[in-house]
Protein backbone atom coordinates (compact mmCIF):
# COMPACT_ATOMS: atom_id res chain seq x y z
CA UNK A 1 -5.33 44.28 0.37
CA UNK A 2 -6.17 42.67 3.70
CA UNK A 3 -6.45 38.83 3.21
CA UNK A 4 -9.83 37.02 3.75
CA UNK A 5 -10.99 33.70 3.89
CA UNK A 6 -13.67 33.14 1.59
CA UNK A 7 -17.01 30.85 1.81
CA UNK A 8 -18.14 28.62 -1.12
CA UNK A 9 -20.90 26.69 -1.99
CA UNK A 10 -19.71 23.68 -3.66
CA UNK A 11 -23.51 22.42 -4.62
CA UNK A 12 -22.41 23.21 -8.64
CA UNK A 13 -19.82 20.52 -8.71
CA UNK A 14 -21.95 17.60 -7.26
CA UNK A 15 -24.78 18.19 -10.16
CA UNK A 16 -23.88 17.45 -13.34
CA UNK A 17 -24.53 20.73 -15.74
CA UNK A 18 -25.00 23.13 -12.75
CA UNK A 19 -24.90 26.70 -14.33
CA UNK A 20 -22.35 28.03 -11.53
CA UNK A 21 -19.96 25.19 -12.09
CA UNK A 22 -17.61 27.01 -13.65
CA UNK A 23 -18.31 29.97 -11.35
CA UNK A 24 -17.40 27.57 -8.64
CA UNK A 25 -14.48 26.18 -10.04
CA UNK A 26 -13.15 30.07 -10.49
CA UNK A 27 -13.76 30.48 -6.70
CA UNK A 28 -11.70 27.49 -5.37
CA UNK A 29 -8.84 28.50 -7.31
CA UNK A 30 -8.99 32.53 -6.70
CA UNK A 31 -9.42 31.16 -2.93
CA UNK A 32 -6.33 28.29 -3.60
CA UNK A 33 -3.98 30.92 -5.22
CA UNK A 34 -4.41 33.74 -2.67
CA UNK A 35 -5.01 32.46 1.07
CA UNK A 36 -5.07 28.64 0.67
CA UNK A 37 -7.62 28.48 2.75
CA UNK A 38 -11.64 28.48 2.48
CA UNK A 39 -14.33 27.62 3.57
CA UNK A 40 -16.88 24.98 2.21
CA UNK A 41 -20.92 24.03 2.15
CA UNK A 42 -22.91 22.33 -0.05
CA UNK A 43 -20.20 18.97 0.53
CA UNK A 44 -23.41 16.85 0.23
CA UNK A 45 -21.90 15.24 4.31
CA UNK A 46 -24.83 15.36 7.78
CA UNK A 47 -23.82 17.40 10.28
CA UNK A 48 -25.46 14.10 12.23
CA UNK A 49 -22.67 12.73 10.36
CA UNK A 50 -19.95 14.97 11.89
CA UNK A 51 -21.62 15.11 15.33
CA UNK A 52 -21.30 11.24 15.21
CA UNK A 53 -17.96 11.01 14.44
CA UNK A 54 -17.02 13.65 17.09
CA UNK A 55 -18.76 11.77 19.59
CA UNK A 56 -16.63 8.91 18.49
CA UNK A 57 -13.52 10.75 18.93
CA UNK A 58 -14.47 11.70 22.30
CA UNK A 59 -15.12 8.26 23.43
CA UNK A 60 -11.87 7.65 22.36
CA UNK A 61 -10.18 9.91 23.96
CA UNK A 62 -12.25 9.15 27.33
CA UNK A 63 -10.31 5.44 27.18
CA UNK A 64 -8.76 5.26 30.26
CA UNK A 65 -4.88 6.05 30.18
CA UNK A 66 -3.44 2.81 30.41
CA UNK A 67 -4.82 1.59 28.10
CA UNK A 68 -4.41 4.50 25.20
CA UNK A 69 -0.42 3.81 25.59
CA UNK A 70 -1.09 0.03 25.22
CA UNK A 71 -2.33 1.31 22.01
CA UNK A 72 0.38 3.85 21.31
CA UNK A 73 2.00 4.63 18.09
CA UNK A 74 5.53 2.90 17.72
CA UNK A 75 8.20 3.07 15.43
CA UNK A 76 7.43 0.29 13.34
CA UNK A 77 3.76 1.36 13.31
CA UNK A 78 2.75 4.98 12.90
CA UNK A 79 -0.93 3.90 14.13
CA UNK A 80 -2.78 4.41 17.24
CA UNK A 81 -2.57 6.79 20.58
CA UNK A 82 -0.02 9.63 20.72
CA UNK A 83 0.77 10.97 23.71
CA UNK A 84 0.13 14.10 25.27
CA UNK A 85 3.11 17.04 24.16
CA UNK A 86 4.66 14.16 22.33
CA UNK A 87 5.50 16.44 19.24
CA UNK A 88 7.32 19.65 19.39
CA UNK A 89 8.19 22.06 16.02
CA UNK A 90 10.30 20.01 13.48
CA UNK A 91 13.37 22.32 14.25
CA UNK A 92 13.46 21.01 18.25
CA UNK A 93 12.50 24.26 19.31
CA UNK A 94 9.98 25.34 21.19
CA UNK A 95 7.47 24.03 23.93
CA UNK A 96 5.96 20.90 23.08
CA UNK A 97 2.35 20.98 21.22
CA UNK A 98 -0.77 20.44 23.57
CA UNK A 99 -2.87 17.84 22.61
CA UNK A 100 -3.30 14.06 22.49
CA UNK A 101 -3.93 12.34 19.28
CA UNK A 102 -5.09 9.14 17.42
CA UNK A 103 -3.54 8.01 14.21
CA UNK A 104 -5.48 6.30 11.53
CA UNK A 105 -4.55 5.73 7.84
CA UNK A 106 -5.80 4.52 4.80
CA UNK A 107 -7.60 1.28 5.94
CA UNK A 108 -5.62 -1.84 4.36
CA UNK A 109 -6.50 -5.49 5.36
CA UNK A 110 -3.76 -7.45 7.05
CA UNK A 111 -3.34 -9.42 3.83
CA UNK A 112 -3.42 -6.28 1.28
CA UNK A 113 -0.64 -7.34 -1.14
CA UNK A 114 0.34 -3.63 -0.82
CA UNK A 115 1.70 -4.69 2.41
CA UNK A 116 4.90 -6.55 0.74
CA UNK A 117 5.68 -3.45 -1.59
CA UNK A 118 5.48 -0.94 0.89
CA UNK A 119 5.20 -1.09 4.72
CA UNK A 120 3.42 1.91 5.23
CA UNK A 121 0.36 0.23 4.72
CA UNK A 122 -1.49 -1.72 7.03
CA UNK A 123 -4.83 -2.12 9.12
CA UNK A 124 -5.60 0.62 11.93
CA UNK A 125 -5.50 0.12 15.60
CA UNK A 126 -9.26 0.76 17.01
CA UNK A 127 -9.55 1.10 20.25
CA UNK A 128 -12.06 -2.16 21.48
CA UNK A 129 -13.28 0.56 24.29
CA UNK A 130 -15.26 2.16 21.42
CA UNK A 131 -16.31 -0.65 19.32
CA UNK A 132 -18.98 1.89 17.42
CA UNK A 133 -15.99 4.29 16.42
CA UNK A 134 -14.42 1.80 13.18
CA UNK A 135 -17.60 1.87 11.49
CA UNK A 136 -18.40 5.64 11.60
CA UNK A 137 -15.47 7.40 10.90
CA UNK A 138 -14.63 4.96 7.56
CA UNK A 139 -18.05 6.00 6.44
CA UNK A 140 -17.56 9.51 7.23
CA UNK A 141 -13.85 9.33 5.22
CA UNK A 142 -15.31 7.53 2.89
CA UNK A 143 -17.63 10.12 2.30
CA UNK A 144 -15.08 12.99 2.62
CA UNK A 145 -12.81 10.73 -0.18
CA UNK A 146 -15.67 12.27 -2.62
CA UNK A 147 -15.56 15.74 -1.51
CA UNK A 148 -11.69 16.07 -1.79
CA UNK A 149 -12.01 14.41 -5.57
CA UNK A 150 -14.69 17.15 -6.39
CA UNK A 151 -12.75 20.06 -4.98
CA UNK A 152 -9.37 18.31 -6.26
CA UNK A 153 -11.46 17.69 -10.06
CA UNK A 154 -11.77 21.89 -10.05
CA UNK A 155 -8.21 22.88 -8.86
CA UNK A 156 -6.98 20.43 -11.70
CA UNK A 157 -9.74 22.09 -14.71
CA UNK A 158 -8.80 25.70 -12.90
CA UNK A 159 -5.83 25.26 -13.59
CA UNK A 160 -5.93 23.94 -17.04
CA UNK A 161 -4.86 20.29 -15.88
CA UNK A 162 -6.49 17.10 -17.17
CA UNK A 163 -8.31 16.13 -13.80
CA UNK A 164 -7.32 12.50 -14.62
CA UNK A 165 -3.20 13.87 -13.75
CA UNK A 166 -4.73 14.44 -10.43
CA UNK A 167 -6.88 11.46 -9.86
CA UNK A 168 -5.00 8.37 -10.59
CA UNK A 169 -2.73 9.01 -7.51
CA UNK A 170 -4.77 9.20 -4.80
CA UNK A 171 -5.28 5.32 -5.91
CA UNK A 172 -4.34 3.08 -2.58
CA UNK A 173 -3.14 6.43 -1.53
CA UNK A 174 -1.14 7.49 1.83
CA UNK A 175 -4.58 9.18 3.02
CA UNK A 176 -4.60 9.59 6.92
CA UNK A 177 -6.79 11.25 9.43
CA UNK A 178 -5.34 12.62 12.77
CA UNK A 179 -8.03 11.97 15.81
CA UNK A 180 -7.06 15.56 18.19
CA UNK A 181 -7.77 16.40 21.53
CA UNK A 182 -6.73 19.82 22.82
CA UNK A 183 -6.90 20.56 26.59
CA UNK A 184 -8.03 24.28 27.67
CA UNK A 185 -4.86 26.24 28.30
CA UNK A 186 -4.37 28.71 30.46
CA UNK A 187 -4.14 32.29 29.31
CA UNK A 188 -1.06 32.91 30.41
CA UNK A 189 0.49 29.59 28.98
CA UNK A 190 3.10 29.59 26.36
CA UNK A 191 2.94 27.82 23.55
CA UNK A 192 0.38 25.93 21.21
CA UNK A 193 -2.14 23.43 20.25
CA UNK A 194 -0.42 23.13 17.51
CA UNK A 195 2.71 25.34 16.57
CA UNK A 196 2.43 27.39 13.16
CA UNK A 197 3.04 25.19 10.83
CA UNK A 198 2.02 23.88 6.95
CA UNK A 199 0.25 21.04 6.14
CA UNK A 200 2.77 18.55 4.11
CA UNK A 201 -0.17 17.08 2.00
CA UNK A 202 -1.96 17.91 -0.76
CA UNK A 203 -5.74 18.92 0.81
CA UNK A 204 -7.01 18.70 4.46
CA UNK A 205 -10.78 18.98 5.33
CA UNK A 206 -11.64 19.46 8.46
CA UNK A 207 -14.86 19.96 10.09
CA UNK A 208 -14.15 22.98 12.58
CA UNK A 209 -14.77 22.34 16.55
CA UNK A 210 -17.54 24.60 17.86
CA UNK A 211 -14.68 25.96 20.93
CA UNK A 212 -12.47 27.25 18.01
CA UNK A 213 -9.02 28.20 17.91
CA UNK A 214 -7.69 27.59 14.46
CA UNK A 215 -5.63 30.42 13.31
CA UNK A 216 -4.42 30.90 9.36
CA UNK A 217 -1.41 33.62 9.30
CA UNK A 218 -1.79 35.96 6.24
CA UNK A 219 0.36 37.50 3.97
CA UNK A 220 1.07 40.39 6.11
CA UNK A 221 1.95 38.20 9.63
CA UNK A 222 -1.52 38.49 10.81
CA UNK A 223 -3.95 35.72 12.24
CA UNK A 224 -7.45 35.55 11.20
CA UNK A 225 -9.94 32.68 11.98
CA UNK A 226 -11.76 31.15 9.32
CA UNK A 227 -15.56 31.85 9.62
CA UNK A 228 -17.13 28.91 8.48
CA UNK A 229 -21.07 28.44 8.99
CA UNK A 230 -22.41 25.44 10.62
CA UNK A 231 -22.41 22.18 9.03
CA UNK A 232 -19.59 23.79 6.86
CA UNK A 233 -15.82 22.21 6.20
CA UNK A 234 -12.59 24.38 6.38
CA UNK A 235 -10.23 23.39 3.39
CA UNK A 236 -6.78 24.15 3.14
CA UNK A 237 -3.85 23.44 0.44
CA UNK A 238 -1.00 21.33 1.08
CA UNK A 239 2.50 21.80 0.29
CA UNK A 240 2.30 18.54 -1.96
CA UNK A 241 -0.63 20.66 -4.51
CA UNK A 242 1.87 23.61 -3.89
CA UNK A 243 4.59 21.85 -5.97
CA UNK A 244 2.45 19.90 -8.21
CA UNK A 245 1.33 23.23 -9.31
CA UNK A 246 4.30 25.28 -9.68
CA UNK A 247 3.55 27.65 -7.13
CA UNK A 248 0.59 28.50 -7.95
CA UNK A 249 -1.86 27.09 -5.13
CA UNK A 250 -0.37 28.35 -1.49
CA UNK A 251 0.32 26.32 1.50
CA UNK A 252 -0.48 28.52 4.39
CA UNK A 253 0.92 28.24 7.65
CA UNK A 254 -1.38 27.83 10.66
CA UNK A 255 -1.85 26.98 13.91
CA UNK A 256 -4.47 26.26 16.82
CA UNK A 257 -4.53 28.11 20.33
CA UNK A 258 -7.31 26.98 22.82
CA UNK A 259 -7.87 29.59 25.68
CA UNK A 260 -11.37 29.15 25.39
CA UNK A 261 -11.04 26.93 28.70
CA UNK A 262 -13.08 24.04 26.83
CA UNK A 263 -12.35 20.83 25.65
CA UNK A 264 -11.74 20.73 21.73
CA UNK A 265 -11.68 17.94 19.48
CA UNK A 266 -10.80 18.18 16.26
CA UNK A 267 -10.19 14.73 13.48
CA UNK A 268 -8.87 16.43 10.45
CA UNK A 269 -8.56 14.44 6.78
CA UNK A 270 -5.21 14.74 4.90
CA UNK A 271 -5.25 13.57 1.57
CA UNK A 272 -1.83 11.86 0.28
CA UNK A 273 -1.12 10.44 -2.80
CA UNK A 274 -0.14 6.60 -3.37
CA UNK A 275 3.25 5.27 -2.00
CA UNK A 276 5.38 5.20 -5.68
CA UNK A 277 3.87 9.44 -6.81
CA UNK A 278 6.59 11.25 -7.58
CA UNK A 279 4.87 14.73 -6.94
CA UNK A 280 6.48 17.56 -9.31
CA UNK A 281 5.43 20.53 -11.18
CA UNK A 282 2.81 19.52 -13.93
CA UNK A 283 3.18 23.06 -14.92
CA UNK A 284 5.86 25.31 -15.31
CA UNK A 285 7.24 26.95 -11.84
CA UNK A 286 6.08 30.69 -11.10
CA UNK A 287 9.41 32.74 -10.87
CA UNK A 288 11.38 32.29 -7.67
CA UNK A 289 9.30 28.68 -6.90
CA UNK A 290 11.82 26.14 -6.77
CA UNK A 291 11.02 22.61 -4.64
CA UNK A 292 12.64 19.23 -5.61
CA UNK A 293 10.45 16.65 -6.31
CA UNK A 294 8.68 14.18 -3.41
CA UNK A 295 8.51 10.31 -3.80
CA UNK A 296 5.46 10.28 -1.65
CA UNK A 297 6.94 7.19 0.43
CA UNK A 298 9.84 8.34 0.93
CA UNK A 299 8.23 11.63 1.69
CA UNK A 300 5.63 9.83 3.99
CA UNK A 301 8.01 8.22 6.19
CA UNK A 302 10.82 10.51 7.00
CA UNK A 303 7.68 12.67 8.25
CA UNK A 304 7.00 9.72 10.82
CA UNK A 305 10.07 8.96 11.47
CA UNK A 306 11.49 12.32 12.11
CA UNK A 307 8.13 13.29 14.42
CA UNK A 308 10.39 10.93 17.12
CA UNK A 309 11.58 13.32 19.71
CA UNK A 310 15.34 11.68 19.23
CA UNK A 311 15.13 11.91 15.53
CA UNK A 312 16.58 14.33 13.62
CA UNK A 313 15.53 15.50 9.66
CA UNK A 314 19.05 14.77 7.60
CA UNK A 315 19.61 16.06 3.66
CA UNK A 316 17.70 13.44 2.38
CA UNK A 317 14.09 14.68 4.25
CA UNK A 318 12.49 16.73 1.82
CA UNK A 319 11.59 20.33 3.14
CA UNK A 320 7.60 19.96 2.97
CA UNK A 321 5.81 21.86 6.05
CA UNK A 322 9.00 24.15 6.71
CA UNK A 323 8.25 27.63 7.29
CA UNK A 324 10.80 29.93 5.64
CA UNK A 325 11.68 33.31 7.17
């Protein structure tokens, strides 16, 4: 059976009683368990909302170029510009990915006692040349934080999971957003957006770019392009909900090619649970799943620190976002 990415109205879960809601819920999870992928409406977000924060990200990126590497990403601090082709696939192979990012995480005051338990927190870098951009895109994650607790609420009661197991974690969590900017390539130009990859979180929303170019490989080795209506959201599962359930919900690889000859900007939401999760299977592993557990700080910064182009992944790195041939 040829692989689709379904649409679903998520309206039933934001009204308490809805007759569909457990309609719904079935859905998400058919959609979870087969593809990974779907598409969603009804989230309850403006698409002046999303048009605001995409002009927000373009203003960023129109900075001028000294000054986005005076606010580039360092070692210490995995917040702020990254560089054009700075990433390549994990493996060092490959041609380097083509776009130029900004990297924002869960917003934590300079003072957060968090900060002396765990130094992956701390306050974002916003750029000063687009003093409106703080202030929208917080409310627009803030408002995105619900959806991904709704849609998180029905994997966990689809799956026969006390939604409160789910929940708790994503308290102070290691929830990031990645600010994109894709030049046009050429048609004959090798290589990517972004190379095929998985996500290594537990859910991403993102609201897809009108240019397009977001491809989701199916079962069979084929590409298909999620067809998601306007003001919609494309959802995908993580490799993190992969192991918490067993095997059950699929982390999809996927990729983005733009030969449109456009500009596209793209600021996708990746939810991450709190610094001391432990993420394992909460129910028993289908046959042939096997993943160790994730300490989700650990987890969080071997990711950073291995996406240096002079760092390698050693035993210790745990194998989230690997494709396996």
């Amino acid at each position: 059976m040829t692989q689709a990415i379904p649409t679903i109205d998520i309206t039933p879960l934001r009204e308490a009683g809805h007759p569909r809601r457990q309609e719904t819920v079935a859905a998400i999870l058919a959609a979870a368990e087969d593809i990974g992928f779907l598409s969603i409406t009804g989230t309850g977000v403006a698409r002046e909302t999303v048009e605001a924060v995409r002009d927000a990200v373009r203003a960023i990126f129109a900075v001028e170029e000294k000054s986005k590497w005076d606010q580039a990403i360092t070692r210490e601090n995995y917040r702020g510009y990254i560089p054009m082709g700075f990433f390549t696939p994990n493996d060092g192979s490959g041609t380097a990915d083509k776009y130029e990012g900004y990297k924002l995480h869960h917003e934590v005051a300079a003072d957060d006692p968090i900060r002396a338990i765990c130094p992956l927190y701390g306050p974002n870098r916003w750029p000063v040349e687009a003093p409106e951009a703080r202030d929208v895109i917080l409310g627009y994650w803030a408002e995105l934080d619900d959806v991904f607790h709704l849609l998180l609420g029905a994997l966990a009661e689809g799956l026969g999971l006390d939604p409160a197991a789910f929940r708790e974690p994503f308290e102070t969590p290691l929830t990031n957003m990645s600010l994109l900017h894709y030049p046009p390539q050429a048609p004959e130009e090798d290589g990517f957006g972004i190379h095929p990859h998985k996500d290594t979180d537990a859910l991403t929303i993102i609201a897809p770019d009108p240019v397009g170019g977001l491809e989701v490989q199916t079962r069979d080795g084929n590409w298909i392009t999620p067809d998601c209506p306007p003001g919609g959201f494309v959802v995908n599962i993580g490799d993190m909900l992969e192991l918490w359930s067993g095997g059950r919900l699929v982390s999809t690889p996927h990729r983005v090619v733009n030969k449109t000859g456009r500009e596209r900007y793209s600021f996708p939401y990746f939810a991450v649970p709190r610094h001391d999760v432990v993420v394992q299977p909460l129910l028993p592993a289908l046959p042939g799943f096997y993943r160790p557990a994730v300490h989700c700080g650990h987890w969080s910064a071997e990711i950073w620190r291995t996406n240096w182009p002079d760092e390698n992944a050693g035993e210790e790195t745990p194998e989230l976002g690997t494709i396996h041939s």
